[in-house]
Structure formats: C-alpha cells, structure tokens
C-alpha atoms as a PDB file:
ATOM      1  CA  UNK A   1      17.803  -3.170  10.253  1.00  0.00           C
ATOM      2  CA  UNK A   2      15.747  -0.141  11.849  1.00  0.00           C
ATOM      3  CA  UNK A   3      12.350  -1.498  12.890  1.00  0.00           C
ATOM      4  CA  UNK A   4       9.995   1.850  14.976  1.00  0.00           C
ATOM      5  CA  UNK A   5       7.584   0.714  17.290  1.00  0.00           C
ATOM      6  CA  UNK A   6       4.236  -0.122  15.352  1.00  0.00           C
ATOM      7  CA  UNK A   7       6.206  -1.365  12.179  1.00  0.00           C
ATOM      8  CA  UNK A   8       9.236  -1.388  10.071  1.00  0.00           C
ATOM      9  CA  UNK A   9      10.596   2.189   9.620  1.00  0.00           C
ATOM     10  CA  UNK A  10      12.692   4.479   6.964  1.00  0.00           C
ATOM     11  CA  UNK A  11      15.566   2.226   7.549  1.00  0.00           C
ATOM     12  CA  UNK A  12      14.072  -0.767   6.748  1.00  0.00           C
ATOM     13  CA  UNK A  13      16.109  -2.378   4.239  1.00  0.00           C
ATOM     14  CA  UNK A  14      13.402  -4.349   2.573  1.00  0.00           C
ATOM     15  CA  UNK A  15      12.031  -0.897   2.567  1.00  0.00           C
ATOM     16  CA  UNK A  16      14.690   0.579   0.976  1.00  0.00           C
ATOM     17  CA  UNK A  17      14.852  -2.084  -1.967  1.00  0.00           C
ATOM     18  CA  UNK A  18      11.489  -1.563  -2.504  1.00  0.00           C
ATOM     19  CA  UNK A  19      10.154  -5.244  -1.664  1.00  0.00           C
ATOM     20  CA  UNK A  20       7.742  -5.812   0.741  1.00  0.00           C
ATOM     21  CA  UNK A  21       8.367  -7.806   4.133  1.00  0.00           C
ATOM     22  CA  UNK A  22       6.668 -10.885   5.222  1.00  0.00           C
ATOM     23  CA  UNK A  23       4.949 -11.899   8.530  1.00  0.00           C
ATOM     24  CA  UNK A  24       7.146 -14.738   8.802  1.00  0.00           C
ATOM     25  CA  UNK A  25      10.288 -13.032   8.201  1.00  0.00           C
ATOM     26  CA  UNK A  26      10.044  -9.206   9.536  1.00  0.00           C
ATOM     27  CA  UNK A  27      10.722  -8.793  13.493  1.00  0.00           C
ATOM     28  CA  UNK A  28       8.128  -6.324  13.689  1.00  0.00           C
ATOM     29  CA  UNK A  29       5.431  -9.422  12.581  1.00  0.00           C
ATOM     30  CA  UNK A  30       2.064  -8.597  11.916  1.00  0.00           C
ATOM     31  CA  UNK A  31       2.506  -4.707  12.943  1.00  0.00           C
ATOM     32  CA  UNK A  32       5.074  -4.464   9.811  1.00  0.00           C
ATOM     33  CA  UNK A  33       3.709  -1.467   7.799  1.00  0.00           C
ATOM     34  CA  UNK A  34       5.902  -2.487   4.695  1.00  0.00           C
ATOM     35  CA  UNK A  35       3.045  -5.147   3.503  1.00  0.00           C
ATOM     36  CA  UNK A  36       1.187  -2.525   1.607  1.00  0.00           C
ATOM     37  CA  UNK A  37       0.099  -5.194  -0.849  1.00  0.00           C
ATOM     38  CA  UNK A  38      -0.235  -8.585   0.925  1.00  0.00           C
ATOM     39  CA  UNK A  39      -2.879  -6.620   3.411  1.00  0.00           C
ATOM     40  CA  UNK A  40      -4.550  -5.435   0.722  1.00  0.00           C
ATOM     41  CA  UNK A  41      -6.214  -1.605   1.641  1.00  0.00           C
ATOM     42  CA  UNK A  42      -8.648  -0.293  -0.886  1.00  0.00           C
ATOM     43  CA  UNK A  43     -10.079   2.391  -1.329  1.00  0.00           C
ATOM     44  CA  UNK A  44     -13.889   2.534  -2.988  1.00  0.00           C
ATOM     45  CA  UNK A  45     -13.939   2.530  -6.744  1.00  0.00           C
ATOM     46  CA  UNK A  46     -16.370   2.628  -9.208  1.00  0.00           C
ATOM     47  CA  UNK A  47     -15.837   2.489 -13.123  1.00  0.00           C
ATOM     48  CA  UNK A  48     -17.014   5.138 -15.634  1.00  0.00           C
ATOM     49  CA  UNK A  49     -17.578   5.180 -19.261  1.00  0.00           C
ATOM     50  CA  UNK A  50     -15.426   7.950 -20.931  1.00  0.00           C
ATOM     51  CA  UNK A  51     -16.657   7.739 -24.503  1.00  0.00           C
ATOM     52  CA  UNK A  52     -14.292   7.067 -27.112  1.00  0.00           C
ATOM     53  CA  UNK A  53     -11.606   6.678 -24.607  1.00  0.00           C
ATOM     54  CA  UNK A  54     -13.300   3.245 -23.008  1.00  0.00           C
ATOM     55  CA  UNK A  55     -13.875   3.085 -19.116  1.00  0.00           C
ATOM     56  CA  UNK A  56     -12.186   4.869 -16.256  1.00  0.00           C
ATOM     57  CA  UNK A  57     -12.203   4.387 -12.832  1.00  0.00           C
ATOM     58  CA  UNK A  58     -12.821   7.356 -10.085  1.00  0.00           C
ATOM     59  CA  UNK A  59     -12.410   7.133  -5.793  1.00  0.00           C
ATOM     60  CA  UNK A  60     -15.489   7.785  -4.306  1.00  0.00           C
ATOM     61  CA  UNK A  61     -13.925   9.200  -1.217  1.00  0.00           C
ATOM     62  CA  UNK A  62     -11.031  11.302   0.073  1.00  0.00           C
ATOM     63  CA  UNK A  63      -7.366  10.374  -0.816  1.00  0.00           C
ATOM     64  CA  UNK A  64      -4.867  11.439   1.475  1.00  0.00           C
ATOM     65  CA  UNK A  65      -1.754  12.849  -0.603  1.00  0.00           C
ATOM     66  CA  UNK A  66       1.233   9.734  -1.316  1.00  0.00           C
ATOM     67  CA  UNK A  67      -1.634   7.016  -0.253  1.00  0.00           C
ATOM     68  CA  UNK A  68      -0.914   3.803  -2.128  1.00  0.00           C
ATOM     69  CA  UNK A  69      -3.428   2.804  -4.325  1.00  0.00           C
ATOM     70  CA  UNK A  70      -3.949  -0.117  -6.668  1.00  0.00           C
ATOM     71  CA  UNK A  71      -6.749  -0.615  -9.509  1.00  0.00           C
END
C-alpha cells in the first residue's frame, strides 16, 4: 500500500476499489484523505422551485472542478 505524507495516495488500494478507509484501519489515521464521506465536507446549498419540474438545488459558492459533492 502507497500512503504520501498528509494521506493515503493514488496507490492506495482502498482507493483504487473505490471504498473509503477508516481511522482505525488506514496507517495514515486521521490525515487519510480517502474518507471523503465519513468527514463529511459540504458545500452551501439552497433549494429552488423549478416549476413543473419540482425543486432543485444550486451551490451558493465556487466549485473547484472534480470536487466531491453530495446532496
């Protein structure tokens, strides 16, 4: 397993399986950046009506390009 200093790099094989690491299991602990979901980062939402088509939700700030978001 490849684990770069401040978290679990490209070699990662939890990584490459696409499952997240725990803080239990992964070397790199707490400063594992393959916990995407478990640390929960969010981005500001709000929800908007969209007629016919029910509600939507928008970002109300910048996105980087490839940042992981969940609704």
């Amino acid at each position: 397993m490849e684990h770069a200093q401040g978290g679990c790099g490209d070699g990662c094989m939890n990584r490459a399986m696409r499952y997240e690491c725990t803080q239990e299991t992964c070397p790199c602990g707490a400063e594992c950046s393959n916990r995407r979901l478990q640390v929960g980062s969010t981005v500001a939402t709000a929800s908007v009506d969209c007629g016919r088509k029910g509600v939507g939700v928008i970002v109300l700030e910048e996105v980087d390009i490839g940042r992981f978001i969940v609704n």
